[in-house]
N, C-alpha and C. Protein backbone atom coordinates (compact mmCIF):
# COMPACT_ATOMS: atom_id res chain seq x y z
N UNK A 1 94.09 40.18 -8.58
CA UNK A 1 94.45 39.98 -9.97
C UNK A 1 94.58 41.36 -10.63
N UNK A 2 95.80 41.67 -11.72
CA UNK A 2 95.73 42.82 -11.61
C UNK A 2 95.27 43.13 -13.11
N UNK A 3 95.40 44.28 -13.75
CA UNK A 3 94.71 44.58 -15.03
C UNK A 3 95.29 43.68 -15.91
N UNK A 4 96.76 43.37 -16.10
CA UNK A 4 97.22 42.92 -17.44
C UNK A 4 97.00 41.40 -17.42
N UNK A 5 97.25 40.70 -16.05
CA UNK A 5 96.53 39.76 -15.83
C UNK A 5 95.22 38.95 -16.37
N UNK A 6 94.20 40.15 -15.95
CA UNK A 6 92.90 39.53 -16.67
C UNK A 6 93.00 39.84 -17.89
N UNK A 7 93.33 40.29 -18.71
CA UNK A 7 93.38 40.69 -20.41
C UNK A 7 93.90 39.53 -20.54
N UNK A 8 95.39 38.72 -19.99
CA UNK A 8 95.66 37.67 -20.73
C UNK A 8 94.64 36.39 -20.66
N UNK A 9 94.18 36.47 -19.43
CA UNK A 9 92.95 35.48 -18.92
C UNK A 9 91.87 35.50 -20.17
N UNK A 10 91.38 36.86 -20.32
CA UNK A 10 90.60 37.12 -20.64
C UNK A 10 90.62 36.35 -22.69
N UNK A 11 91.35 36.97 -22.83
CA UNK A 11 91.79 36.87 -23.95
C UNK A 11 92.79 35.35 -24.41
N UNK A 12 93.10 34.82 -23.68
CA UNK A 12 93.38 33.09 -23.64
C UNK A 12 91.86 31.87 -23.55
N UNK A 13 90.78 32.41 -22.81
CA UNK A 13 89.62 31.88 -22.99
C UNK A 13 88.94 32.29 -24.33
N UNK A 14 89.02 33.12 -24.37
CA UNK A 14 88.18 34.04 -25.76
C UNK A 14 88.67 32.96 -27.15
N UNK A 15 89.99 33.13 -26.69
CA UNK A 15 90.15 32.00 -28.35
C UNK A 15 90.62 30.86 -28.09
N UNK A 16 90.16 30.09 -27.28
CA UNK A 16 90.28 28.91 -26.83
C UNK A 16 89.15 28.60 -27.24
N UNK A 17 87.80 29.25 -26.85
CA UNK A 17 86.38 28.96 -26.96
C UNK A 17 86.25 29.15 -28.87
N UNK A 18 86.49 30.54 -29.46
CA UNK A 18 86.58 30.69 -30.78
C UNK A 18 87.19 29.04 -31.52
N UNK A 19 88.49 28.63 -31.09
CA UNK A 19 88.89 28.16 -31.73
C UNK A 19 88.62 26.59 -31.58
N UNK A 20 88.28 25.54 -30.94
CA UNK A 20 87.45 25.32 -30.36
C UNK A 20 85.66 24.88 -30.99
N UNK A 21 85.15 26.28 -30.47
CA UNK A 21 83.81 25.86 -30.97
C UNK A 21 83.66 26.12 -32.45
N UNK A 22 84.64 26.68 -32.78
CA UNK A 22 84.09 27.64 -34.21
C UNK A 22 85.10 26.88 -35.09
N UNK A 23 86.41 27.56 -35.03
CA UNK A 23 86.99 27.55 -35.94
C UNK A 23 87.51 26.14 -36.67
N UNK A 24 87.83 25.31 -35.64
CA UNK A 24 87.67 24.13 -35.57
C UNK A 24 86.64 23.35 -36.69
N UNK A 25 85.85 23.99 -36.75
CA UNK A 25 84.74 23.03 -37.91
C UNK A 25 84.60 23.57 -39.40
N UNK A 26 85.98 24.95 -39.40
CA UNK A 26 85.61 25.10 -40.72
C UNK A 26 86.65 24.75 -41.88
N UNK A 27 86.93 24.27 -43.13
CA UNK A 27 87.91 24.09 -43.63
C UNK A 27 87.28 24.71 -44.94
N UNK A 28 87.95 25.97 -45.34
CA UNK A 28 87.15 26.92 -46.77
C UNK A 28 87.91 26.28 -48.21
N UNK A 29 87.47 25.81 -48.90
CA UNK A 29 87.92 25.17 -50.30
C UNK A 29 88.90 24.32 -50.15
N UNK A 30 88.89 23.34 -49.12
CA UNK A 30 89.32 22.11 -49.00
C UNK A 30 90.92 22.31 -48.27
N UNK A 31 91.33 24.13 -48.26
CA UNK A 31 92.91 24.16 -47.98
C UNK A 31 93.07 25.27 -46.96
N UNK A 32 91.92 25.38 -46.52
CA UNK A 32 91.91 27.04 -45.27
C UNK A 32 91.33 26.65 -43.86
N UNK A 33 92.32 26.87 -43.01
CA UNK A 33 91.25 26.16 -41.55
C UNK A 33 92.04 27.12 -40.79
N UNK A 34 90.96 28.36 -39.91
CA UNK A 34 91.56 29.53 -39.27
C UNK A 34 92.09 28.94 -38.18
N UNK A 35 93.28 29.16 -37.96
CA UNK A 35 93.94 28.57 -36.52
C UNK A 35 94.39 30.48 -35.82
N UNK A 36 93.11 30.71 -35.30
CA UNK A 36 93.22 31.73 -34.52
C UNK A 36 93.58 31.88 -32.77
N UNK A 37 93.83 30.76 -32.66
CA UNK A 37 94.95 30.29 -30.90
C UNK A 37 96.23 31.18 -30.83
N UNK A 38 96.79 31.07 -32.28
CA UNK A 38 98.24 31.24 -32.66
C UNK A 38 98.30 33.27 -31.81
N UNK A 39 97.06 33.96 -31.98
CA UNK A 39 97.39 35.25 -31.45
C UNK A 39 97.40 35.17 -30.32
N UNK A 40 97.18 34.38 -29.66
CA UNK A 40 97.77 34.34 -28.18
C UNK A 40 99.18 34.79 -27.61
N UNK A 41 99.88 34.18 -28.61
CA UNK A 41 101.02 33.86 -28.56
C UNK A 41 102.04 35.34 -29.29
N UNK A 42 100.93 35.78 -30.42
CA UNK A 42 101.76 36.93 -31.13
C UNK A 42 101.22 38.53 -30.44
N UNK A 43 100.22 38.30 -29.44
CA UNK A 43 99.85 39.42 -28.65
C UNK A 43 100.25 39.48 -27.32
N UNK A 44 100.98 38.38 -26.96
CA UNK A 44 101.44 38.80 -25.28
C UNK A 44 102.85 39.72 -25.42
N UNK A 45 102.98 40.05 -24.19
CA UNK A 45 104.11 41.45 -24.04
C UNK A 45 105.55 40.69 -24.64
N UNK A 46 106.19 41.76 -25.06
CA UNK A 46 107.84 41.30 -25.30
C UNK A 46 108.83 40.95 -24.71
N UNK A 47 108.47 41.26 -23.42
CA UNK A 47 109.30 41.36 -22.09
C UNK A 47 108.87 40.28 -21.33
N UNK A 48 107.71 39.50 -21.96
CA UNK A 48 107.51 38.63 -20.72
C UNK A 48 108.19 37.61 -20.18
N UNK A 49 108.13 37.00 -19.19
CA UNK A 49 108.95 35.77 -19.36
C UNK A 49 109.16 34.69 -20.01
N UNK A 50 110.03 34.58 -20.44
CA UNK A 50 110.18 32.82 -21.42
C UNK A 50 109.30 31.81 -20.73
N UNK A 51 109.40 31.50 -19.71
CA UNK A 51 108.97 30.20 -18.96
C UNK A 51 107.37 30.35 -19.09
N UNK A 52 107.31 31.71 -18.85
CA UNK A 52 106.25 31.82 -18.41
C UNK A 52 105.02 31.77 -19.79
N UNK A 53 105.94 32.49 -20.67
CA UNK A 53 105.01 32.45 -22.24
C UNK A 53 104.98 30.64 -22.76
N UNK A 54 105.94 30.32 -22.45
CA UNK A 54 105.77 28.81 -23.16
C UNK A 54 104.91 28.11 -22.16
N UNK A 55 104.86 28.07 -21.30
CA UNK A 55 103.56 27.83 -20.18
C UNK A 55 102.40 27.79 -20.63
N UNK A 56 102.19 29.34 -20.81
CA UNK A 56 100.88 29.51 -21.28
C UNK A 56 100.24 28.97 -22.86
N UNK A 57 101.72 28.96 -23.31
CA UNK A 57 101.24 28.51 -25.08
C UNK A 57 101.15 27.14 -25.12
N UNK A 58 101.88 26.30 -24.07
CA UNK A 58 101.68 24.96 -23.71
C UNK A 58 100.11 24.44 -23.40
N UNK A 59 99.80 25.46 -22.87
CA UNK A 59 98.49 25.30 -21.80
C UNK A 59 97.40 25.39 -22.81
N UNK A 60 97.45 26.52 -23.70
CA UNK A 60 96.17 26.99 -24.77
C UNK A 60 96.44 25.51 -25.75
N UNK A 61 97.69 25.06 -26.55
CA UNK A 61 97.86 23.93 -27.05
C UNK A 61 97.38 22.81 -26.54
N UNK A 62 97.44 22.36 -24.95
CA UNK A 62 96.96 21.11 -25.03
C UNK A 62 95.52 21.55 -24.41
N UNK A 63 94.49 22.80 -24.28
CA UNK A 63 93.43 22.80 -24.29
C UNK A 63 92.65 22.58 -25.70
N UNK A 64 93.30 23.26 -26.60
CA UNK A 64 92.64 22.66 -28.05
C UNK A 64 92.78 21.13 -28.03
N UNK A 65 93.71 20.74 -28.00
CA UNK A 65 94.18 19.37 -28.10
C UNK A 65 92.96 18.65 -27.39
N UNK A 66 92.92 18.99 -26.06
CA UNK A 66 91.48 18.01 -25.31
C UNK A 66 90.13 18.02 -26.35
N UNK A 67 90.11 19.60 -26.31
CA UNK A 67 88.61 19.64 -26.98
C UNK A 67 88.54 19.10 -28.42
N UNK A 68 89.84 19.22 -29.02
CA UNK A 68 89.78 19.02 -30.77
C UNK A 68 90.00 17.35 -30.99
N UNK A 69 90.76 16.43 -29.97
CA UNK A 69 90.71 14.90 -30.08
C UNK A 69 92.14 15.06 -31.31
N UNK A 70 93.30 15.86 -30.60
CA UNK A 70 94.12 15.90 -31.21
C UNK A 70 95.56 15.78 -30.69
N UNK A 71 95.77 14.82 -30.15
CA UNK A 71 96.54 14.49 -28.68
C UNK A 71 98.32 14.78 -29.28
N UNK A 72 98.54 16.25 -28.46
CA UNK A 72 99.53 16.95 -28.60
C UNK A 72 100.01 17.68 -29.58
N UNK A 73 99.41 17.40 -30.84
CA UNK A 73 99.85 18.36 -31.75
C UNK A 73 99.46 20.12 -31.93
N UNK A 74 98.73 20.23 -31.06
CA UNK A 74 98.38 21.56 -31.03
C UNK A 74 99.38 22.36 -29.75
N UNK A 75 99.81 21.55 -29.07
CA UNK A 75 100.55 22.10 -27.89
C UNK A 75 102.12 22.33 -28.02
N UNK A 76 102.29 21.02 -29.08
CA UNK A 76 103.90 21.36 -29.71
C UNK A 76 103.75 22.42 -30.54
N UNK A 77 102.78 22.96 -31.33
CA UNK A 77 103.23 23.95 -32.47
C UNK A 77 102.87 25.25 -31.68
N UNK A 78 102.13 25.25 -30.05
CA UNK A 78 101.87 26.26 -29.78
C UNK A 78 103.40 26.68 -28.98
N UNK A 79 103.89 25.53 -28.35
CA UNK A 79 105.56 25.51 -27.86
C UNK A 79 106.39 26.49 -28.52
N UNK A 80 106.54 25.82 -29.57
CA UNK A 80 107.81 25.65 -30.59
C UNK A 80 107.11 27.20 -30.95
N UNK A 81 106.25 27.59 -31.48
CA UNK A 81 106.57 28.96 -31.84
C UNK A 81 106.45 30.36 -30.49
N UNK A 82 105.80 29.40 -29.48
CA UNK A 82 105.92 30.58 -28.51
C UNK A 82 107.66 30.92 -28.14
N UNK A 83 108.64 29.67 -28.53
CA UNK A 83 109.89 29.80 -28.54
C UNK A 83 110.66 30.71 -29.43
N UNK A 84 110.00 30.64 -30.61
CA UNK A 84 110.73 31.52 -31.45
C UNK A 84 110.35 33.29 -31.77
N UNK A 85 109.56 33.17 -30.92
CA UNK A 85 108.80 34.54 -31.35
C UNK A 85 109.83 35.63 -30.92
N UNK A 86 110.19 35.38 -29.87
CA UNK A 86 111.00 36.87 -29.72
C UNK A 86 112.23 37.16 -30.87
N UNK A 87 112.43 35.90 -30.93
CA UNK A 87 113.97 36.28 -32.32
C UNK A 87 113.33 36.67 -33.17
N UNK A 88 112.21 36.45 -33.92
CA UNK A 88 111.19 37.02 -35.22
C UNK A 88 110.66 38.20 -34.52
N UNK A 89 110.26 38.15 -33.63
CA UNK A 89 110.21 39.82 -32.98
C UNK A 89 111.47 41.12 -33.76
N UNK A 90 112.76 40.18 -32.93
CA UNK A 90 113.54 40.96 -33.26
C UNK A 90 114.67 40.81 -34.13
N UNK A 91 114.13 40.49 -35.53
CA UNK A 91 114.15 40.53 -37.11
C UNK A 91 113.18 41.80 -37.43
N UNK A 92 112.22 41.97 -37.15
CA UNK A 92 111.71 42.97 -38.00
C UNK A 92 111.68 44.59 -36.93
N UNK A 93 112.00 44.38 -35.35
CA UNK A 93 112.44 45.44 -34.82
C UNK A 93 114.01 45.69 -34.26
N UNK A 94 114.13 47.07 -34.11
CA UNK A 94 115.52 47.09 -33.54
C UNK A 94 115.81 46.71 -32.05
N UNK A 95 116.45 46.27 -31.21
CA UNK A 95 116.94 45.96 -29.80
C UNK A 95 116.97 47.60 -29.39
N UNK A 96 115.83 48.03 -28.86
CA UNK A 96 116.13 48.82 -27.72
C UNK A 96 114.88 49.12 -26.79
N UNK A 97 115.61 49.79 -25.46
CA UNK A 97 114.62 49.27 -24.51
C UNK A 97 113.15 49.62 -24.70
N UNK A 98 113.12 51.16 -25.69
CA UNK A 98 111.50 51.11 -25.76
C UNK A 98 110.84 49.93 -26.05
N UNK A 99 111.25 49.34 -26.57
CA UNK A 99 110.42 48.15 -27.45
C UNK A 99 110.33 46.73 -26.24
N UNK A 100 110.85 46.77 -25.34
CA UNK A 100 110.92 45.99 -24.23
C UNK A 100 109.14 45.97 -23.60
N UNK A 101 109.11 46.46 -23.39
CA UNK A 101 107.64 47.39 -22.61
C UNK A 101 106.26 46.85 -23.79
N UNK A 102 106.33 46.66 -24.87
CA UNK A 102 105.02 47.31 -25.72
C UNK A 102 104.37 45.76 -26.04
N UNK A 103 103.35 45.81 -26.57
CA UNK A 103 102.47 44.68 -26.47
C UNK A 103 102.23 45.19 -27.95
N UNK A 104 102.95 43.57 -28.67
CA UNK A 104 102.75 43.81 -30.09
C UNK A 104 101.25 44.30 -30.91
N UNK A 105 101.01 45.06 -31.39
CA UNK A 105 99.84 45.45 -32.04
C UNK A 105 100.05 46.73 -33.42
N UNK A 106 99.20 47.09 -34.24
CA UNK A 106 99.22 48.40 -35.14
C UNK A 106 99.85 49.32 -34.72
N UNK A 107 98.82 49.54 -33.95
CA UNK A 107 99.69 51.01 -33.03
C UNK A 107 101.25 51.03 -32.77
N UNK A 108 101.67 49.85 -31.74
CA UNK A 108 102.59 50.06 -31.53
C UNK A 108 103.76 49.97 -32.46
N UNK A 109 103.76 48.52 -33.60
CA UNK A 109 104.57 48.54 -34.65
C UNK A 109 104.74 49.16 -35.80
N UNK A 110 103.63 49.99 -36.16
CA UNK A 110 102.63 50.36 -37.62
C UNK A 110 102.41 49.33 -38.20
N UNK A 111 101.79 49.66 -39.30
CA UNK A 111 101.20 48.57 -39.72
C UNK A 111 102.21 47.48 -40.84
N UNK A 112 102.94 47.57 -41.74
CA UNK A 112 104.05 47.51 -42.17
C UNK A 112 105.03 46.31 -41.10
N UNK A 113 105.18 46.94 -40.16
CA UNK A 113 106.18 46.12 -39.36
C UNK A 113 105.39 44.29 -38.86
N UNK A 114 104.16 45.22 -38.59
CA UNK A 114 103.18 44.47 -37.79
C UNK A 114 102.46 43.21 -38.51
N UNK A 115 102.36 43.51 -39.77
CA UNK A 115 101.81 42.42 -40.50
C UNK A 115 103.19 41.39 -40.87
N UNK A 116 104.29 41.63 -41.32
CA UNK A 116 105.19 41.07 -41.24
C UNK A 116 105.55 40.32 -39.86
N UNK A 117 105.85 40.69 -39.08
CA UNK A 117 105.66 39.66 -37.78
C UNK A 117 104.43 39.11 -37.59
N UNK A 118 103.36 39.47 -37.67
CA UNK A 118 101.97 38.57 -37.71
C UNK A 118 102.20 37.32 -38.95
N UNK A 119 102.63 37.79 -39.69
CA UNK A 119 102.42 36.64 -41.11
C UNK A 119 103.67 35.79 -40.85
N UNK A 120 104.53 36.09 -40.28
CA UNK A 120 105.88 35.58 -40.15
C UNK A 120 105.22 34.09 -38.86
N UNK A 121 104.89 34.61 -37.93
CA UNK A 121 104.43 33.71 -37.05
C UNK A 121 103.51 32.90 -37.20
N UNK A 122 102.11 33.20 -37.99
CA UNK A 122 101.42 32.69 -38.34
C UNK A 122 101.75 31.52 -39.43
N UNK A 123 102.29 31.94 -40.64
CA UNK A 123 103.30 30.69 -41.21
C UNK A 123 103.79 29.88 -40.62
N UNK A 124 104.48 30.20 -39.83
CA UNK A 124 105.65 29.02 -38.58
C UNK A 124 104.39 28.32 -37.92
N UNK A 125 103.71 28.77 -37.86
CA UNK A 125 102.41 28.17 -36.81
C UNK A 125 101.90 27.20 -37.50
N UNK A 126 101.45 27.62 -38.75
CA UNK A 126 100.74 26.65 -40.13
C UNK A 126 101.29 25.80 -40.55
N UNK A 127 102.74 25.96 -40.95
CA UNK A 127 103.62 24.84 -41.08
C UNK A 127 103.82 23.80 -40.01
N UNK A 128 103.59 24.11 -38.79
CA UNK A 128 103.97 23.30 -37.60
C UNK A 128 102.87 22.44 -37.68
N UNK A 129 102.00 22.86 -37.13
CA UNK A 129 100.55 22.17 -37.53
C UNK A 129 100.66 21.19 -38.43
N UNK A 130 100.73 21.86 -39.29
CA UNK A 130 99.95 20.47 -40.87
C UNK A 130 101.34 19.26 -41.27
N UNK A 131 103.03 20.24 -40.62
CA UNK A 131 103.93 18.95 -40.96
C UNK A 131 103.54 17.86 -39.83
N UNK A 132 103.01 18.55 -38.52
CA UNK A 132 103.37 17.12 -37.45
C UNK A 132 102.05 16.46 -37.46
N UNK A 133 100.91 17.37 -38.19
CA UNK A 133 99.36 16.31 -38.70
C UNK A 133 99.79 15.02 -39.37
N UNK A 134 100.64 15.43 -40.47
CA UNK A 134 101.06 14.80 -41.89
C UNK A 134 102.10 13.89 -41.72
N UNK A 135 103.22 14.41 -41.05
CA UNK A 135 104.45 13.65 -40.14
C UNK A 135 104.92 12.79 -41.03
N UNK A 136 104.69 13.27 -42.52
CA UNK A 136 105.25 12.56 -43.93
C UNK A 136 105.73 13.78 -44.88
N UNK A 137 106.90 13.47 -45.39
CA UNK A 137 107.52 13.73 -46.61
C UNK A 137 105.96 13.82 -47.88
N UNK A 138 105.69 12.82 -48.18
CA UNK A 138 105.12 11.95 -48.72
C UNK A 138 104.03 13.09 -49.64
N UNK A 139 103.27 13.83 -48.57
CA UNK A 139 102.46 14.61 -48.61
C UNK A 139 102.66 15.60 -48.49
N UNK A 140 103.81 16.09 -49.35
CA UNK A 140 104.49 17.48 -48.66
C UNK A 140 103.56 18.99 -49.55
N UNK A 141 103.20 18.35 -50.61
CA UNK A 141 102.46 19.28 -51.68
C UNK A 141 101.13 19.40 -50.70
N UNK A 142 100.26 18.52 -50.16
CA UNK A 142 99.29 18.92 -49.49
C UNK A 142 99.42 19.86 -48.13
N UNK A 143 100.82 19.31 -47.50
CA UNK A 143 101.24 20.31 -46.33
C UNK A 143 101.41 21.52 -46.62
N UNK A 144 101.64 21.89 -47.84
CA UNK A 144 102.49 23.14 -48.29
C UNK A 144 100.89 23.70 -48.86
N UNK A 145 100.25 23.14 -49.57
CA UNK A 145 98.79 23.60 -49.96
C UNK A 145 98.13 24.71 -48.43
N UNK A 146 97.66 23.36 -47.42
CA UNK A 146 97.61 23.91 -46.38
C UNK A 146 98.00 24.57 -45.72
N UNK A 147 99.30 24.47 -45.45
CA UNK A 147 99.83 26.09 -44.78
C UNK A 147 99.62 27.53 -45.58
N UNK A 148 100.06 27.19 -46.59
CA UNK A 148 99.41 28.66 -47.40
C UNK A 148 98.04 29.01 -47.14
N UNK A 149 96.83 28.37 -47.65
CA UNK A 149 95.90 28.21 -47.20
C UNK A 149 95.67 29.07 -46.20
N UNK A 150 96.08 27.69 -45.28
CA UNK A 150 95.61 28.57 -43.47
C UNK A 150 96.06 29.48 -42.97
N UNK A 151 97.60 30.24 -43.34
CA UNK A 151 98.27 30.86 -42.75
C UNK A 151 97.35 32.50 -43.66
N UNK A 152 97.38 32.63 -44.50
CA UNK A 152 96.43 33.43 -45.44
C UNK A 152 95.09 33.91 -44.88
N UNK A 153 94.33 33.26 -44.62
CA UNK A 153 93.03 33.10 -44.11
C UNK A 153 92.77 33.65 -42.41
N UNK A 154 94.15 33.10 -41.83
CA UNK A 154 94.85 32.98 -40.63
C UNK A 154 94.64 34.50 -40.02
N UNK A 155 95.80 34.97 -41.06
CA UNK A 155 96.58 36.25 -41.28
C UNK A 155 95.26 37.55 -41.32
N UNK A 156 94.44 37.17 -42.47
CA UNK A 156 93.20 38.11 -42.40
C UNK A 156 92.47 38.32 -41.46
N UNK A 157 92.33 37.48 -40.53
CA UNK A 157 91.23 36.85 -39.75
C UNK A 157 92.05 37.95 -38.15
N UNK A 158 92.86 37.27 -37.74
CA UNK A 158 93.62 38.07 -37.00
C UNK A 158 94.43 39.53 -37.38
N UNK A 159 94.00 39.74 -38.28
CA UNK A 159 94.09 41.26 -38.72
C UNK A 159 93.22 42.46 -37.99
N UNK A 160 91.92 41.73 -38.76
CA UNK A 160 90.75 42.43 -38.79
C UNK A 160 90.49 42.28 -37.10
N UNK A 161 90.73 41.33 -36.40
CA UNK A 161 90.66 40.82 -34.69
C UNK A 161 91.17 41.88 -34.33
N UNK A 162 92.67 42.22 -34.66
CA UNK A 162 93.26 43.39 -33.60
C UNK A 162 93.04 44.54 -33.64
N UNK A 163 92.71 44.70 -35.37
CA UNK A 163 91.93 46.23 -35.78
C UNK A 163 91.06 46.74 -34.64
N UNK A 164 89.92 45.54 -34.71
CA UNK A 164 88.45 46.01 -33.91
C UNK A 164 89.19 46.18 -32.38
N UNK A 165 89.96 45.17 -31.87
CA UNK A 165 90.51 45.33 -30.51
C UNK A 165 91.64 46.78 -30.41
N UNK A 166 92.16 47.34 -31.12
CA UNK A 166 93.20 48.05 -30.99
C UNK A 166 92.12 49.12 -31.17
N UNK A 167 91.29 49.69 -31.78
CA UNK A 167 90.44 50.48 -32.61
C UNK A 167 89.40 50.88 -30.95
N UNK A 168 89.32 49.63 -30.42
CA UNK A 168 88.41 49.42 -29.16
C UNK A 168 88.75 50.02 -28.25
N UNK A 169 90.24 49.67 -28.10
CA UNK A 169 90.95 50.50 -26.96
C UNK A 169 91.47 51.54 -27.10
N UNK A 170 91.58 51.95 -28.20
CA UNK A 170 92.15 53.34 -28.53
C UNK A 170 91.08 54.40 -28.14
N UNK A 171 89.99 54.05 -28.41
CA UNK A 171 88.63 55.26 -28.26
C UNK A 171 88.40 55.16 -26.92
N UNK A 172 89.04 54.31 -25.50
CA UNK A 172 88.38 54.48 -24.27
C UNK A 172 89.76 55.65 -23.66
């Protein structure tokens, strides 16, 4: 198994378990519930394979799904945005080959670029979630409550995550 390997291993259990044991039970002022799975999906390489990223975002989705008693909705919104990520990738960067190679983070985007694709995905993520919870028109003010909400909360939460991780690896 080789290095980049176990980081994704590594780091696909890590917030499987976070999200899962933790995050899962919290909902902050009735409209915030951290769905921190979603960096799975906004930290793997740019270059990787399609098949292979929706695989894995398939896989982390219907593991929440077992543990959360939430049968498939966590695996479609982990799908559907592991699908779109590279085009929102490349909305906020230019097409060239350096950028092929790099594993989205601070460092590599600055910070500027980086929160914009983090918040960009994380939204798409929040919205996915709470429309196919809701799977009504009906309740669209509460869907829309919630995604703001979570995607907000989301956004901070996985901020401060890559800080300490980018911050981590920078000093070895």
């Amino acid at each position: 198994m080789d290095n980049r390997t176990l980081h994704i291993a590594i780091l696909f259990l890590s917030l499987l378990a976070a999200q899962t044991l933790i995050c899962n039970h919290i909902l902050l002022f009735g409209v915030a519930v951290p769905l921190v799975m979603v960096y799975f999906i906004i930290r793997m390489p740019v270059n990787m394979n399609l098949i292979l990223l929706l695989t894995l975002s398939f896989l982390m989705g219907l593991s929440v799904d077992i543990f959360s008693d939430t049968p498939g909705l966590n695996a479609l919104s982990c799908t559907l945005t592991a699908a779109i990520r590279r085009p929102v990738f490349y909305a906020y960067v230019q097409h060239d080959d350096r950028m092929k190679e790099i594993i989205p983070n601070i460092i590599t985007l600055g910070m500027a670029v980086y929160c914009k694709y983090m918040l960009t995905l994380v939204g798409i993520f929040s919205f996915l979630v709470f429309s196919i919870e809701y799977f009504s028109f009906a309740d669209i003010r509460e869907v829309a409550l919630l995604t703001v909400g979570s995607s907000l909360l989301t956004f901070l939460l996985l901020l401060g995550l890559d800080s300490l991780i980018t911050i981590r690896r920078e000093r070895r």
